[in-house]
Protein backbone atom coordinates (compact mmCIF):
# COMPACT_ATOMS: atom_id res chain seq x y z
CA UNK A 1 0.00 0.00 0.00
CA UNK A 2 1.17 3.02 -1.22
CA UNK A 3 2.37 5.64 2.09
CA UNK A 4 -0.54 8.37 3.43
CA UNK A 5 -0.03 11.16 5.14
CA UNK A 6 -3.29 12.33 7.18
CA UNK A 7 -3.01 15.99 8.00
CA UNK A 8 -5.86 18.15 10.19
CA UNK A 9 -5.87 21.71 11.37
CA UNK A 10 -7.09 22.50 14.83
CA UNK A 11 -8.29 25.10 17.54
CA UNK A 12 -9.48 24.17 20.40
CA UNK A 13 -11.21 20.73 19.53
CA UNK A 14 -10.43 18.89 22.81
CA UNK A 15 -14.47 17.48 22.33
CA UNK A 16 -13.57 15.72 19.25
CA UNK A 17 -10.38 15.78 17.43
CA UNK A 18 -9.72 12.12 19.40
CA UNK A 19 -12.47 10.66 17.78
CA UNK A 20 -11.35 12.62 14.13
CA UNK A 21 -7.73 11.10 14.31
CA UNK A 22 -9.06 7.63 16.11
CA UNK A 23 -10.69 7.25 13.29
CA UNK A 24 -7.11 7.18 10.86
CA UNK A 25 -5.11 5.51 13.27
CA UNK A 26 -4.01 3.05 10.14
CA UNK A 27 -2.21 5.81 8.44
CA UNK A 28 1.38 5.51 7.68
CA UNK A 29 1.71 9.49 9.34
CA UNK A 30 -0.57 11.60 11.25
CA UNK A 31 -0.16 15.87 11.19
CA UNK A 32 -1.66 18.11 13.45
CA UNK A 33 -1.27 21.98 13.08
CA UNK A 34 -2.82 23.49 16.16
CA UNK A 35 -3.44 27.28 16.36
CA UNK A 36 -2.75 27.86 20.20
CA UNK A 37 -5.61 26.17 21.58
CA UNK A 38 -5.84 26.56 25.22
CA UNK A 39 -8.04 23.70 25.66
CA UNK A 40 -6.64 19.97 25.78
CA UNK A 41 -6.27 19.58 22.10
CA UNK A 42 -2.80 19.35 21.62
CA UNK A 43 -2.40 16.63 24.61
CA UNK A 44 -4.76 14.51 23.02
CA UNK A 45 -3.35 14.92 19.20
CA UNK A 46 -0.35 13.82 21.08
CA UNK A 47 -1.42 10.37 21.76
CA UNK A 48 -2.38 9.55 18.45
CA UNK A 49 1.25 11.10 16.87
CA UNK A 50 4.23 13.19 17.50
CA UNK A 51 4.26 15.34 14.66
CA UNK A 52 2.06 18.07 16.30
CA UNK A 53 3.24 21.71 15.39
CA UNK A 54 2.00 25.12 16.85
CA UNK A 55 1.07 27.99 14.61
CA UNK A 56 -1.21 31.56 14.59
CA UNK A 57 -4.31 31.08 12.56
CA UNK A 58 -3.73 32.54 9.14
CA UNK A 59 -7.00 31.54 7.22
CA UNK A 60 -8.25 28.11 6.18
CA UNK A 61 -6.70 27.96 2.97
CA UNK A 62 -3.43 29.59 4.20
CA UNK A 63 -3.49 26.99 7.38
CA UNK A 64 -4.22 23.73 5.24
CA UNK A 65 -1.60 24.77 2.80
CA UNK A 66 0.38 24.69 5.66
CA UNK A 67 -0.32 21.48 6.98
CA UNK A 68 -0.07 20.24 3.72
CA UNK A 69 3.88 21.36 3.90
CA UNK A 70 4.53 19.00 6.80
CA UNK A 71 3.58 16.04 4.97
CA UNK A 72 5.84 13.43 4.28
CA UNK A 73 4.14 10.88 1.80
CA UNK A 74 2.82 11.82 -1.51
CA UNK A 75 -0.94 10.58 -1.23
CA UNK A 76 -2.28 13.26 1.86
CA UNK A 77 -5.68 12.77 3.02
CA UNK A 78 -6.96 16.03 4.92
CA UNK A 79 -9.71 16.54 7.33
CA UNK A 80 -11.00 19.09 9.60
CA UNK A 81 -11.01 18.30 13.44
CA UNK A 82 -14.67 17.77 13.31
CA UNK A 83 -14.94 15.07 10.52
CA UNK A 84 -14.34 11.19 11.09
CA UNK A 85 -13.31 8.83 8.50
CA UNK A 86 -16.16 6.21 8.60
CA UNK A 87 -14.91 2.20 8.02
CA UNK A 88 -16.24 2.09 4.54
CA UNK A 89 -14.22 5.26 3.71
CA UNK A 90 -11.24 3.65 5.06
CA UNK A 91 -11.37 0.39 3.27
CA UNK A 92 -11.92 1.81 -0.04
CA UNK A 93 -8.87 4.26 0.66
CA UNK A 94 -6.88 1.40 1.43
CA UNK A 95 -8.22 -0.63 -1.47
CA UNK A 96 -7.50 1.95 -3.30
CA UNK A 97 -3.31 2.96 -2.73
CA UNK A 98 -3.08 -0.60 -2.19
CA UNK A 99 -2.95 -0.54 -5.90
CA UNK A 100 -2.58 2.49 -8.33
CA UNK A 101 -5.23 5.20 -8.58
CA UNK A 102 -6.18 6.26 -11.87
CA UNK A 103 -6.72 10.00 -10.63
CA UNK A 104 -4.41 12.84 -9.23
CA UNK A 105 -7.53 13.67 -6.73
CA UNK A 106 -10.66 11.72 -5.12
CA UNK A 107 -13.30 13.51 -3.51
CA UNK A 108 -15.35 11.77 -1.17
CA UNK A 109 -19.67 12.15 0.03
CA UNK A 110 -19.71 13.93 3.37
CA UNK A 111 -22.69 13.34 5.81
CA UNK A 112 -23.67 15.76 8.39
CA UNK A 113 -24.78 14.68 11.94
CA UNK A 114 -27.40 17.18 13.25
CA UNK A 115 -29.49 17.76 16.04
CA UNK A 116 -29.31 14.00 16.15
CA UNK A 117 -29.78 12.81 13.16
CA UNK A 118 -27.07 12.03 10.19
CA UNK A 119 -28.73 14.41 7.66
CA UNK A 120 -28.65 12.05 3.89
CA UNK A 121 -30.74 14.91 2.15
CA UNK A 122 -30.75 18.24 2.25
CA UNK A 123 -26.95 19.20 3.07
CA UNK A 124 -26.05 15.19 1.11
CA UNK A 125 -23.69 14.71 -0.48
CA UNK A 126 -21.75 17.73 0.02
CA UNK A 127 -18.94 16.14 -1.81
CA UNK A 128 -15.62 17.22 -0.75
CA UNK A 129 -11.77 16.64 -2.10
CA UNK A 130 -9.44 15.36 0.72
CA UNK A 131 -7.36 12.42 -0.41
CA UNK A 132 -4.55 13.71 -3.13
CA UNK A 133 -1.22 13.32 -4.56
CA UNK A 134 0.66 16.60 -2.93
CA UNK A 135 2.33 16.72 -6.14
CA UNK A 136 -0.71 17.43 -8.16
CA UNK A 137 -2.60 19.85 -5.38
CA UNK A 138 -2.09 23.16 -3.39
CA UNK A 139 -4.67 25.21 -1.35
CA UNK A 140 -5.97 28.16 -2.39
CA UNK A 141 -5.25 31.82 -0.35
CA UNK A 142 -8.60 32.11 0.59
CA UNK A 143 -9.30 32.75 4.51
CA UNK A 144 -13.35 31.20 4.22
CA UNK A 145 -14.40 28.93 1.27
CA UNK A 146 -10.57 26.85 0.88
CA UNK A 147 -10.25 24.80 -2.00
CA UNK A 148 -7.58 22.83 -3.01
CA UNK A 149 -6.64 23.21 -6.56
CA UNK A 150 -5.73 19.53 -8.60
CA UNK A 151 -3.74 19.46 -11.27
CA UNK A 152 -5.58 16.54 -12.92
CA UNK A 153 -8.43 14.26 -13.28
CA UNK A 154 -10.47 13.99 -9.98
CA UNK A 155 -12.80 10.76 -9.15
CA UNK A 156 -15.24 10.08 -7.30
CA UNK A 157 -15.43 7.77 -3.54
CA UNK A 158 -18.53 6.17 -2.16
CA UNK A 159 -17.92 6.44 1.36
CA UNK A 160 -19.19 8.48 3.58
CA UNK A 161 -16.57 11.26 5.24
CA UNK A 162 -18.98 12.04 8.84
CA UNK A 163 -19.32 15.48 9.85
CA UNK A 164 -19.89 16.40 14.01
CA UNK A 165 -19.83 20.55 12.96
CA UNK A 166 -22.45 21.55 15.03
CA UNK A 167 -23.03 19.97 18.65
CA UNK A 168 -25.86 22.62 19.70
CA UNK A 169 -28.05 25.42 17.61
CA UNK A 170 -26.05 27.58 19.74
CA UNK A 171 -22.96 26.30 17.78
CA UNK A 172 -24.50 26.57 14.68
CA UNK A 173 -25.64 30.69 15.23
CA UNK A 174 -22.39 31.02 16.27
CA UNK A 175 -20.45 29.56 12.99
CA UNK A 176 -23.01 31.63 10.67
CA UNK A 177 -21.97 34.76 12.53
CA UNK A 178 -18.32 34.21 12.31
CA UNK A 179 -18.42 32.67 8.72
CA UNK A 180 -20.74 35.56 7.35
CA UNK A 181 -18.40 37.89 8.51
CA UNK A 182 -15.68 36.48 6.53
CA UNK A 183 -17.93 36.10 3.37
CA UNK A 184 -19.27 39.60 3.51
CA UNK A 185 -15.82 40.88 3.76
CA UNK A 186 -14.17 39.38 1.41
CA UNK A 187 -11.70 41.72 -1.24
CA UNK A 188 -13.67 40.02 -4.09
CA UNK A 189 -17.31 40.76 -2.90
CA UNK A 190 -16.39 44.53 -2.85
CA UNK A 191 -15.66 44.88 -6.47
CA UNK A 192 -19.60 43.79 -6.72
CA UNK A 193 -22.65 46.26 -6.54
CA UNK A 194 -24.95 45.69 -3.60
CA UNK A 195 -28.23 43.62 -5.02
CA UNK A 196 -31.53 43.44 -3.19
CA UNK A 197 -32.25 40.49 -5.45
CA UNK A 198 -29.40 39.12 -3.68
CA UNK A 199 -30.30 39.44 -0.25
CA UNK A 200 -33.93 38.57 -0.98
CA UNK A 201 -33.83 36.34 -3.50
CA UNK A 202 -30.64 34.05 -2.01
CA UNK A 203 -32.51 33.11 1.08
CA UNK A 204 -35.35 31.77 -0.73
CA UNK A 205 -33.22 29.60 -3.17
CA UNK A 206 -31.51 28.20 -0.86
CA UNK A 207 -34.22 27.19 1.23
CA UNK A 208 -36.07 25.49 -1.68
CA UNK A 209 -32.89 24.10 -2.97
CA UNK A 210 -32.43 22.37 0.41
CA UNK A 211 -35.82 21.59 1.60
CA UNK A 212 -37.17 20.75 -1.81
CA UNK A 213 -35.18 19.56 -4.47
CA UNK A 214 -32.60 17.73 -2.38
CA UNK A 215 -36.46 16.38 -0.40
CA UNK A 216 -34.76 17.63 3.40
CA UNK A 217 -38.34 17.17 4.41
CA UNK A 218 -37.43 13.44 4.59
CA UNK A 219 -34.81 14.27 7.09
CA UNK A 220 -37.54 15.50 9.84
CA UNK A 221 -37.38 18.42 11.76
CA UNK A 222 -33.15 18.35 12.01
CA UNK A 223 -34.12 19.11 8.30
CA UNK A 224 -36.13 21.53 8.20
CA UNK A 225 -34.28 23.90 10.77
CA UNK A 226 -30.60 23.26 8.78
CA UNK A 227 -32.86 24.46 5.75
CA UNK A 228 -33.73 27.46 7.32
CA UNK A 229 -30.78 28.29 9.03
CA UNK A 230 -28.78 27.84 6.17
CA UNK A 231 -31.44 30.21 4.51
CA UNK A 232 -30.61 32.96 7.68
CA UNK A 233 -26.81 32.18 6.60
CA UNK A 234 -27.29 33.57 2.83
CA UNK A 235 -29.94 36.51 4.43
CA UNK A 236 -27.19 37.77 6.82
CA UNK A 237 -24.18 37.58 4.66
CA UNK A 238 -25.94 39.69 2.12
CA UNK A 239 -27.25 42.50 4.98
CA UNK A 240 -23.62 42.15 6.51
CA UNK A 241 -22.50 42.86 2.77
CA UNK A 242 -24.98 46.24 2.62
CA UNK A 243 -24.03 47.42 6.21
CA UNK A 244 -20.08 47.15 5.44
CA UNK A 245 -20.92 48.85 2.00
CA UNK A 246 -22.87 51.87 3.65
CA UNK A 247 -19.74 52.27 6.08
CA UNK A 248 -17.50 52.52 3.09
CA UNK A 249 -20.03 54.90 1.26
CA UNK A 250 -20.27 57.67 4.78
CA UNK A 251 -16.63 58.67 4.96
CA UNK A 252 -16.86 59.31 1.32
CA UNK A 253 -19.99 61.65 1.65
CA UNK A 254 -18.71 62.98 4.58
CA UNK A 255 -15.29 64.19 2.98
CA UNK A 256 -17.16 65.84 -0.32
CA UNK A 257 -19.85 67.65 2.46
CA UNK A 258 -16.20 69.23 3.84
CA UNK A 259 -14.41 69.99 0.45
CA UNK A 260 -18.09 72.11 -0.65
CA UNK A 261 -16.93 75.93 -0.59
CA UNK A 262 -18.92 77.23 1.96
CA UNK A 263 -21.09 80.00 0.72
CA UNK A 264 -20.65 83.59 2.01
CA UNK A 265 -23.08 84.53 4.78
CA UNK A 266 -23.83 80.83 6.07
């Protein structure tokens, strides 16, 4: 079997980064990049491998490429702290560098587990590229939505890559605040006008897409409130969006109201 590297980026996952690298335990070489937790995470990483390094959080593209530089095999398989490689996944990895892969790149279904319930509609498959030769991949620069880039074909895995993102709602409100943050301020997104379609129209398409054309009806209430709180998640990115555009738009106004010549007798 060909050598794989398994490498994971981490803050503060002491709840269930044991269970994340339990789950490769058969890998050839485990990497951990921690960004200063100051929970137990790094102890635990510890007991699963020795190759745990320390660095400030620079973005999730930025950090993975990162991670991806500590790898010592060419085939890398790389997960987030919250995501657990279920058996079937592992076989057919191992099935699969046990003899040669016909792609540069696999990508692999990932299932959600929410509000107790794995989730096989309306946020399935969510299909997601993790296992790679490091030769033919690097990570984007981008500090929300990181993608690696492949330099060849891509195929396709059946099994599943489990996802434990969101333990509580609370978590959940939490992420779509910090993530719509990022979104909203991206470099790109200011280049764009400000749409009302956008922050009216977004909401509803993604509600529909999720709760009606992928059926998340069939996955019970769990599904109906990850519909509509991925719904809020496109609303609020799009008012965050207008708010940041109005504060860029003030200072503007407010230096032409002070260049006016002032008119004699005011």
């Amino acid at each position: 079997m060909k050598p794989l590297s398994v490498v994971v980026i981490c803050c503060n996952e002491a709840h269930r980064i044991g269970a994340c690298l339990a789950s490769v335990s058969w890998a050839d070489e485990i990497v951990v990049v921690d960004s200063f937790s100051s929970d137990a995470t790094v102890e635990i990483a510890g007991r699963y491998t020795d190759k745990v390094y320390r660095h400030e959080w620079r973005g999730y593209g930025p950090q993975k490429g990162l991670a991806l530089s500590y790898a010592s095999h060419e085939w890398v398989l790389s997960l987030d702290a919250d995501e657990v490689v279920s058996p079937e996944l592992a076989a057919e990895i191992q099935a699969l560098l046990s003899g040669s892969p016909r792609y540069s790149a696999y990508r692999m279904p990932r299932m959600s587990f929410y509000l107790g319930r794995y989730l096989s509609h309306c946020w399935y498959p969510d299909y997601k590229v993790r296992l790679f030769s490091a030769r033919a991949a690097r990570w984007d620069g981008s500090r929300l939505h990181e993608g690696v880039l492949i330099d060849g074909p891509i195929g396709t895995l059946k099994g599943n890559l489990l996802h434990y993102s969101f333990p509580t709602l609370e978590d959940h409100i939490a992420t779509i605040q910090e993530y719509t943050s990022l979104a909203a301020g991206e470099p790109s997104r200011h280049k764009r006008p400000f749409l009302l379609l956008k922050l009216v129209g977004s909401p509803l398409v993604m509600f529909f897409k999720l709760y009606v054309v992928k059926r998340g009806f069939l996955d019970g209430v769990p599904g109906l409130v990850a519909s509509v709180l991925s719904a809020f998640h496109e609303f609020v990115k799009y008012a965050k969006y207008y708010e940041l555009r109005l504060s860029a738009v003030r200072p503007l106004e407010d230096k032409r109201r002070e260049a006016r010549p002032t008119e004699p007798g005011a």
